[in-house]
C-alpha atoms as a PDB file:
ATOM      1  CA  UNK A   1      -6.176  54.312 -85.590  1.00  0.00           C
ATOM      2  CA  UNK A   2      -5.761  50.998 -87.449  1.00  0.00           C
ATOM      3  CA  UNK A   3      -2.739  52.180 -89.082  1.00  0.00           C
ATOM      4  CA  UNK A   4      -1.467  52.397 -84.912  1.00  0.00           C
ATOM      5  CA  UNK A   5      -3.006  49.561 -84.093  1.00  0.00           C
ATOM      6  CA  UNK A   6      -1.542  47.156 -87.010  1.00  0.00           C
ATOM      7  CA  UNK A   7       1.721  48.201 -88.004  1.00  0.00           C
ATOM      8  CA  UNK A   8       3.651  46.104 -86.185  1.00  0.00           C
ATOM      9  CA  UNK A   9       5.103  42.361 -86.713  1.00  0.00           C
ATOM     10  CA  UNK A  10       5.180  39.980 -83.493  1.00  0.00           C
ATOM     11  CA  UNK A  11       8.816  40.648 -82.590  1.00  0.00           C
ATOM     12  CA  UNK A  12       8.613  43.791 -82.604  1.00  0.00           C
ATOM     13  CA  UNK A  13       6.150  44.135 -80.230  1.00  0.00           C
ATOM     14  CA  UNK A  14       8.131  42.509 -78.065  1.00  0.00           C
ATOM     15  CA  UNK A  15      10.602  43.734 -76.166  1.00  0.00           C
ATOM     16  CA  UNK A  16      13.181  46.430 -76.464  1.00  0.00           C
ATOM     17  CA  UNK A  17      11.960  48.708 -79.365  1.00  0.00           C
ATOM     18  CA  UNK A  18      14.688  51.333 -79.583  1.00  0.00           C
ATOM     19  CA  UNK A  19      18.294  52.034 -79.035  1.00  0.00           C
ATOM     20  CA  UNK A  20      21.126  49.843 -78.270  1.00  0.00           C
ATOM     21  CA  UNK A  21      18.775  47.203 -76.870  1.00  0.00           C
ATOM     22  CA  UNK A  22      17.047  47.292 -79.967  1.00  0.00           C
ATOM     23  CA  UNK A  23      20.340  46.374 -82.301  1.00  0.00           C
ATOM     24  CA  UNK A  24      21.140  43.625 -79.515  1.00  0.00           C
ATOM     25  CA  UNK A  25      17.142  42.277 -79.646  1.00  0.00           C
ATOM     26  CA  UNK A  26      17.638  41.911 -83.658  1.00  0.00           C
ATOM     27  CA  UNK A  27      21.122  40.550 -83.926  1.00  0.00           C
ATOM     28  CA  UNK A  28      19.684  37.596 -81.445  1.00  0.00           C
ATOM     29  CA  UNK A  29      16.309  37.262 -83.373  1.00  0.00           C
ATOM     30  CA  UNK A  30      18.938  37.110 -86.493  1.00  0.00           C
ATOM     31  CA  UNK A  31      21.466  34.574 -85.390  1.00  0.00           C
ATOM     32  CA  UNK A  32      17.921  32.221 -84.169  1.00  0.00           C
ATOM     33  CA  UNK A  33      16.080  32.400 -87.340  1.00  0.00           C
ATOM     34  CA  UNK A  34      18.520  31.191 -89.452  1.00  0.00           C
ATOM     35  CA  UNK A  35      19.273  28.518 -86.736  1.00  0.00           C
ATOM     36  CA  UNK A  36      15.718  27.830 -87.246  1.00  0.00           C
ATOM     37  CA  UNK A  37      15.948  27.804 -90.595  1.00  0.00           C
ATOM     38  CA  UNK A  38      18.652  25.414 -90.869  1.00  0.00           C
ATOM     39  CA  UNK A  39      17.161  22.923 -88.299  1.00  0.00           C
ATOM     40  CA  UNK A  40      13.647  23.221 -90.332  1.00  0.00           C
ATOM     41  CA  UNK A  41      14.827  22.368 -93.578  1.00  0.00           C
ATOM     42  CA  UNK A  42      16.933  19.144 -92.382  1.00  0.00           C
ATOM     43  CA  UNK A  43      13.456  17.934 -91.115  1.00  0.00           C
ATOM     44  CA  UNK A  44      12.986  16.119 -94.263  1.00  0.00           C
ATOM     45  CA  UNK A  45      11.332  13.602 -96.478  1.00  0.00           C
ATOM     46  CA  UNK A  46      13.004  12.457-100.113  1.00  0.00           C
ATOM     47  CA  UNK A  47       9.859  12.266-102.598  1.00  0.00           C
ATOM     48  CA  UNK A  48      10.315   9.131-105.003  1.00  0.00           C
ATOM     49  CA  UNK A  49      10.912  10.445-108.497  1.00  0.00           C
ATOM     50  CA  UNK A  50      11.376  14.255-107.170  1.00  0.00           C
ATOM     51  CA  UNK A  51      14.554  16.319-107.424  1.00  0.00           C
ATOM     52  CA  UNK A  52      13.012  18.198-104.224  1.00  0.00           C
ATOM     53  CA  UNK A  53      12.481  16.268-101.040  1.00  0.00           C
ATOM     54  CA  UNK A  54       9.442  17.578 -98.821  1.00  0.00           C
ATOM     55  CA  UNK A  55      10.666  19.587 -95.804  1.00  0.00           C
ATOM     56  CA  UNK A  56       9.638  21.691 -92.791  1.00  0.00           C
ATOM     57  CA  UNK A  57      11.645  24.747 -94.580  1.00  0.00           C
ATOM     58  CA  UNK A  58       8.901  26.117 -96.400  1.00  0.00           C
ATOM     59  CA  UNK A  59       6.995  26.422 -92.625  1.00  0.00           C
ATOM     60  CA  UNK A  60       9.916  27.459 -91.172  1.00  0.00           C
ATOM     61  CA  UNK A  61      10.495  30.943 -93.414  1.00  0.00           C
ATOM     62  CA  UNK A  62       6.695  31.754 -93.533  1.00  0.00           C
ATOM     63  CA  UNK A  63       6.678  31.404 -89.754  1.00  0.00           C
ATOM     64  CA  UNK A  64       9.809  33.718 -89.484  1.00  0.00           C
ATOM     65  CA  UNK A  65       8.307  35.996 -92.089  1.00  0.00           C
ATOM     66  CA  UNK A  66       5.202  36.340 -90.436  1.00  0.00           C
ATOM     67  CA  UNK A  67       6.772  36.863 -86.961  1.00  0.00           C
ATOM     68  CA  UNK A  68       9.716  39.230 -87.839  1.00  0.00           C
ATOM     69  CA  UNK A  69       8.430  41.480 -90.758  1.00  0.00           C
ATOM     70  CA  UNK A  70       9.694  42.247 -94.206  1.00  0.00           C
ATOM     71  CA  UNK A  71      13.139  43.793 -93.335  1.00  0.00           C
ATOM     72  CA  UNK A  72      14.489  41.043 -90.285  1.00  0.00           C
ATOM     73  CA  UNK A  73      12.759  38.859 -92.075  1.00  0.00           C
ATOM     74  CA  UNK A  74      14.498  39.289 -95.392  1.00  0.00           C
ATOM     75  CA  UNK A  75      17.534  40.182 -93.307  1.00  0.00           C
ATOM     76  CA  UNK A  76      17.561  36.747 -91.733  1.00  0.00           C
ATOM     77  CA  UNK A  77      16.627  35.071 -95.010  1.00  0.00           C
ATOM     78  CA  UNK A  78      19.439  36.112 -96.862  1.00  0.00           C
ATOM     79  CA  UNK A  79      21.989  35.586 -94.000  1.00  0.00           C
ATOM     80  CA  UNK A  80      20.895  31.709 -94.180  1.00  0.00           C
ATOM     81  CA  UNK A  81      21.149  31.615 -97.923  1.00  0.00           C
ATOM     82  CA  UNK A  82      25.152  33.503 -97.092  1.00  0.00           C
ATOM     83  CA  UNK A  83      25.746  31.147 -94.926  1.00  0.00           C
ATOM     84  CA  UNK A  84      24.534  28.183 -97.282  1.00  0.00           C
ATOM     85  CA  UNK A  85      26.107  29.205 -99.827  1.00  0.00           C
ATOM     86  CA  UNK A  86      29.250  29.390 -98.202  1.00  0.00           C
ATOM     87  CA  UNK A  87      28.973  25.494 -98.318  1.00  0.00           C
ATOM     88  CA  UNK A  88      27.504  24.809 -94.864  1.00  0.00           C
ATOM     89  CA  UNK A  89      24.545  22.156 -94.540  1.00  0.00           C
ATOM     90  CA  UNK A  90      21.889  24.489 -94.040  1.00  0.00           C
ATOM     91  CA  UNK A  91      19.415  23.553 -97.073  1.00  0.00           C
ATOM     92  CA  UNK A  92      17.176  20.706 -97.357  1.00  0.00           C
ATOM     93  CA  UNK A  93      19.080  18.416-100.461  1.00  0.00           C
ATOM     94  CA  UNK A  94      22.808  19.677 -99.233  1.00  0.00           C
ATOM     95  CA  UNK A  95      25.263  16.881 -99.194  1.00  0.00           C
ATOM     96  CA  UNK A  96      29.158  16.680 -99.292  1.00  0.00           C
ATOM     97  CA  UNK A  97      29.075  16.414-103.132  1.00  0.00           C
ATOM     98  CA  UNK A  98      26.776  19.162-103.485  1.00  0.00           C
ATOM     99  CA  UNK A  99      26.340  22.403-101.554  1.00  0.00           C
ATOM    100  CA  UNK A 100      26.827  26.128-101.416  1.00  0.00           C
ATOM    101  CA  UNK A 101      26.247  27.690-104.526  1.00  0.00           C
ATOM    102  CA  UNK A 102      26.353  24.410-106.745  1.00  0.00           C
ATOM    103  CA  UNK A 103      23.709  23.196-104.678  1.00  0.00           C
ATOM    104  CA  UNK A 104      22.002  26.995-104.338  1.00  0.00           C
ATOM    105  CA  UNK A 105      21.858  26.794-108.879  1.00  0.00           C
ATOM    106  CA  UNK A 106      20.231  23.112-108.492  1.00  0.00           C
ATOM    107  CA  UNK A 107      16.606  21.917-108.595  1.00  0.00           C
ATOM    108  CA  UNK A 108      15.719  23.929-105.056  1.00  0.00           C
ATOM    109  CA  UNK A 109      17.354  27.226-106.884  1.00  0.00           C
ATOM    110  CA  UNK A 110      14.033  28.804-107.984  1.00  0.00           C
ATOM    111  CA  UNK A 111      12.342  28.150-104.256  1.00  0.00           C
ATOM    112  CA  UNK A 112      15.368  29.716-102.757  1.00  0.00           C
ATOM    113  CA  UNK A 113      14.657  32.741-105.143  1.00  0.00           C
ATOM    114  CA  UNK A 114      10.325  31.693-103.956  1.00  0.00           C
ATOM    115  CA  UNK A 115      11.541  31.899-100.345  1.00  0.00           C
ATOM    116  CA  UNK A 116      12.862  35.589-100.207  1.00  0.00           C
ATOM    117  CA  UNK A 117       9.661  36.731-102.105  1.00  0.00           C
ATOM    118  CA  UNK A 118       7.121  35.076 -99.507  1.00  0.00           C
ATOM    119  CA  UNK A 119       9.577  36.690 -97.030  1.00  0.00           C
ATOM    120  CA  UNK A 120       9.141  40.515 -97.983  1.00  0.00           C
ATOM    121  CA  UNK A 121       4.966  39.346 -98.728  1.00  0.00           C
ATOM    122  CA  UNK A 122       4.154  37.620 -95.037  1.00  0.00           C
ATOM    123  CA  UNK A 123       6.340  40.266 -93.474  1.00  0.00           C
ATOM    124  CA  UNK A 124       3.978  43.526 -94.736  1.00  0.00           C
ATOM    125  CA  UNK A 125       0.519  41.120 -94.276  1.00  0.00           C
ATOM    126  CA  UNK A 126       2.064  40.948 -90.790  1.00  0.00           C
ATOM    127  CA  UNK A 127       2.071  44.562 -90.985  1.00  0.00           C
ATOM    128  CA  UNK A 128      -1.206  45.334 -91.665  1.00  0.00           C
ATOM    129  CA  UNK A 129      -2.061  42.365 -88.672  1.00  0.00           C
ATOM    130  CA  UNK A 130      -3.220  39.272 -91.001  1.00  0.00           C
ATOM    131  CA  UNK A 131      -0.552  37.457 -88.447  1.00  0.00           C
ATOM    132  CA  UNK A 132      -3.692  38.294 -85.788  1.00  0.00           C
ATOM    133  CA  UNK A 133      -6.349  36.118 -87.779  1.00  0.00           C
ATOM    134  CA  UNK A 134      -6.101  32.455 -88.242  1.00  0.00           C
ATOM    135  CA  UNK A 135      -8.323  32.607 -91.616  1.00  0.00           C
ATOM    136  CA  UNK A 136      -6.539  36.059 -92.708  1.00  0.00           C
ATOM    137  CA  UNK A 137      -3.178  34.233 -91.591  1.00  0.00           C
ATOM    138  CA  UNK A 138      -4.301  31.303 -93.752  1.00  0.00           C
ATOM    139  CA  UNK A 139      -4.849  33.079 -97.240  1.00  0.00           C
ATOM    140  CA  UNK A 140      -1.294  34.760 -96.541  1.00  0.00           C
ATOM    141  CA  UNK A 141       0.311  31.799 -96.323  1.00  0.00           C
ATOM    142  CA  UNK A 142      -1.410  30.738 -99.611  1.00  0.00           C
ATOM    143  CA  UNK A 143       0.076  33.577-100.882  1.00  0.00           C
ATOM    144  CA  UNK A 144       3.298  32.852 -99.666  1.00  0.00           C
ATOM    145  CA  UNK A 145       3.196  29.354-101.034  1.00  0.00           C
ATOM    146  CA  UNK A 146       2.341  30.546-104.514  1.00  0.00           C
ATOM    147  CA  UNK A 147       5.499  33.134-104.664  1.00  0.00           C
ATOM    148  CA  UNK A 148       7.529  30.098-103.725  1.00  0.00           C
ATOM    149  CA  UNK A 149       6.099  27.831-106.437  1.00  0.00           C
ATOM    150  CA  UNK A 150       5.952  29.773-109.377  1.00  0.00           C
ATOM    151  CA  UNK A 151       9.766  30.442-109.458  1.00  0.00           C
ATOM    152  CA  UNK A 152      10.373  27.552-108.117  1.00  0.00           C
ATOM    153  CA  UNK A 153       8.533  25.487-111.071  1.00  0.00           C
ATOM    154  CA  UNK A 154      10.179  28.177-113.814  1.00  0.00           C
ATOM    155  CA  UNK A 155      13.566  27.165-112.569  1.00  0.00           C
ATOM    156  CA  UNK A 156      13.098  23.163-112.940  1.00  0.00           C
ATOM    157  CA  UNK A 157      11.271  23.946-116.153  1.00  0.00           C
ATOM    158  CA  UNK A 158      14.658  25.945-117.569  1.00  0.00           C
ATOM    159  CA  UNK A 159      17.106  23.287-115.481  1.00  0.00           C
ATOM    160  CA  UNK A 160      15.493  19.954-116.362  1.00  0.00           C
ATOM    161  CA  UNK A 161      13.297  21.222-119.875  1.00  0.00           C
ATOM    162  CA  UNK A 162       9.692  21.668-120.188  1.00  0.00           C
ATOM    163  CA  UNK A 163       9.018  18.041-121.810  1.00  0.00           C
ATOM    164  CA  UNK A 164      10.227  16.846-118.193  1.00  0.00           C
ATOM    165  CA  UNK A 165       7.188  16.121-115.430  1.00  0.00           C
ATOM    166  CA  UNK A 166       7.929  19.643-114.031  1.00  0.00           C
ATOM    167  CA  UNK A 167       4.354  19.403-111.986  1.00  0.00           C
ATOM    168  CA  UNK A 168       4.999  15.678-110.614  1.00  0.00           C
ATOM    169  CA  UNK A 169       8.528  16.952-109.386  1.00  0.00           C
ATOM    170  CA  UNK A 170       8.151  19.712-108.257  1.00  0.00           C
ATOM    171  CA  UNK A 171       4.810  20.631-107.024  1.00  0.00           C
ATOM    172  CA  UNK A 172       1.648  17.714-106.791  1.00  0.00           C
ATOM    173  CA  UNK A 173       4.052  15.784-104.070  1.00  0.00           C
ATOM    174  CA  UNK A 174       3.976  18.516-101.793  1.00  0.00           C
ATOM    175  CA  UNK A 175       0.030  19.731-101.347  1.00  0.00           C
ATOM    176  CA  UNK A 176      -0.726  17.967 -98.942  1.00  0.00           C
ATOM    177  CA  UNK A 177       2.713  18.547 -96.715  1.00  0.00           C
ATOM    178  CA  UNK A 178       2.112  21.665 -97.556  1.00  0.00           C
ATOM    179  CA  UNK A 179      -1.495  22.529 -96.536  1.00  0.00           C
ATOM    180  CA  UNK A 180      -0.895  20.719 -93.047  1.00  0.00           C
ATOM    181  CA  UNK A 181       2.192  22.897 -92.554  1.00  0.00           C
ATOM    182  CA  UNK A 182      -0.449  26.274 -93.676  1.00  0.00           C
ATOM    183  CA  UNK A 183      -2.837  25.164 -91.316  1.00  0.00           C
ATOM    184  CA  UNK A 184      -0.044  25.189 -88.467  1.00  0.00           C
ATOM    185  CA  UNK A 185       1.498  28.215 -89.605  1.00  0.00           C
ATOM    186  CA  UNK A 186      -1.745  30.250 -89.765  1.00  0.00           C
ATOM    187  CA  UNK A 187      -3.246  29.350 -86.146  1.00  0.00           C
ATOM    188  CA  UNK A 188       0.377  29.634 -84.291  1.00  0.00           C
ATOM    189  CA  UNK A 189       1.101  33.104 -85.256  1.00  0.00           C
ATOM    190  CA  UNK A 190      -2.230  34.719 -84.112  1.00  0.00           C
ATOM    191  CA  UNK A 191      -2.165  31.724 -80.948  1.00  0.00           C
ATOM    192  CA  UNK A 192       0.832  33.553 -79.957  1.00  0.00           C
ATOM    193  CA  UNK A 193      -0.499  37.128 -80.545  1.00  0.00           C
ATOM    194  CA  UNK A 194      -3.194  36.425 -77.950  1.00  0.00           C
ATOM    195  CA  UNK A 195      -0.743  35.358 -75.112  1.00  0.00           C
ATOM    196  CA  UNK A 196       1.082  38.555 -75.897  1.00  0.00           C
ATOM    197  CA  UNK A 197      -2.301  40.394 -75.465  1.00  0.00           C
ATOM    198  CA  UNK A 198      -2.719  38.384 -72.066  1.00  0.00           C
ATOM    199  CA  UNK A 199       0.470  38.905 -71.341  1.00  0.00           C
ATOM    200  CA  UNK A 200       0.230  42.842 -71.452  1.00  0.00           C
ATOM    201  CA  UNK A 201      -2.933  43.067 -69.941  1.00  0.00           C
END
């Protein structure tokens, strides 16, 4: 019963769920996730002393992970990352003497790699319905924030050596950004599960 209950993500209890309809439904969610994406991560904030500026990005895929589920969400994830590294400004740091994949094998390269990890995790918490609970919601997005770190702190370790203030660069500047954009993150998803409810009832 809870397997019935809890086995979907929020899009896809919206809306078309089979057949041509379907397809069309997904290619749409598709094309506005990485539109969200895109917009999310040029919401940003350059951190003195920091090869990573502070964004909305990291709220922007754990929302879309949460909401779409491990495969649209991964499938959306890595269409953004095609199309940035195709040299559109799509990232967060992108400029016209840096983008695509020069950019992609930068400083941000590990929390790109961070980013399609806490992609595949939010999308199967949303399947078990963690995406319903504000507190559940919150320790998945902890989660999510931790598979974005880790790689994303190995990768400035390798780039910019370990004798380098890997911590002060690349993670200390952000907890605070970060836990306000959690604390969003984890009451809009199950906010919007309850007008769905409403909604159906």
């Amino acid at each position: 019963m809870a397997q019935a209950t809890f086995d979907k993500a929020l899009v896809e209890a919206i809306g078309p769920s089979e057949g041509t309809a379907l397809r069309i439904k997904q290619a749409v969610l598709v094309v506005l996730g990485i539109a969200l994406l895109a917009i999310s991560a040029q919401i940003k904030f350059p951190v003195p002393g920091s090869p990573v500026p502070v964004s909305l990005g990291t709220f922007g895929v754990l929302t879309i992970a949460a909401a779409y589920g491990p495969r649209l969400g991964l499938t959306t994830m890595l269409g953004w990352m095609l199309i940035g590294a195709l040299g559109f400004d799509v990232f967060a740091g992108t400029s016209a003497e840096m983008n695509g994949l020069e950019y992609m094998m930068g400083g941000t390269g590990g929390y790109l790699v961070g980013y399609v990890l806490a992609t595949v995790a939010l999308g199967w918490f949303a399947r078990f319905g963690w995406d319903r609970s504000a507190p559940k919601m919150a320790v998945a997005m902890l989660v999510g924030n931790a598979l974005i770190y880790v790689p994303g702190l190995l990768w400035l370790g390798q780039l910019y050596g370990w004798d380098q203030p890997i911590l002060a660069w690349g993670l200390t500047p952000f907890l605070v950004g970060d836990a306000l954009k959690l604390a969003l993150a984890a009451m809009l998803l199950p906010a919007v599960w309850k007008l769905v409810g409403k909604a159906r009832g």
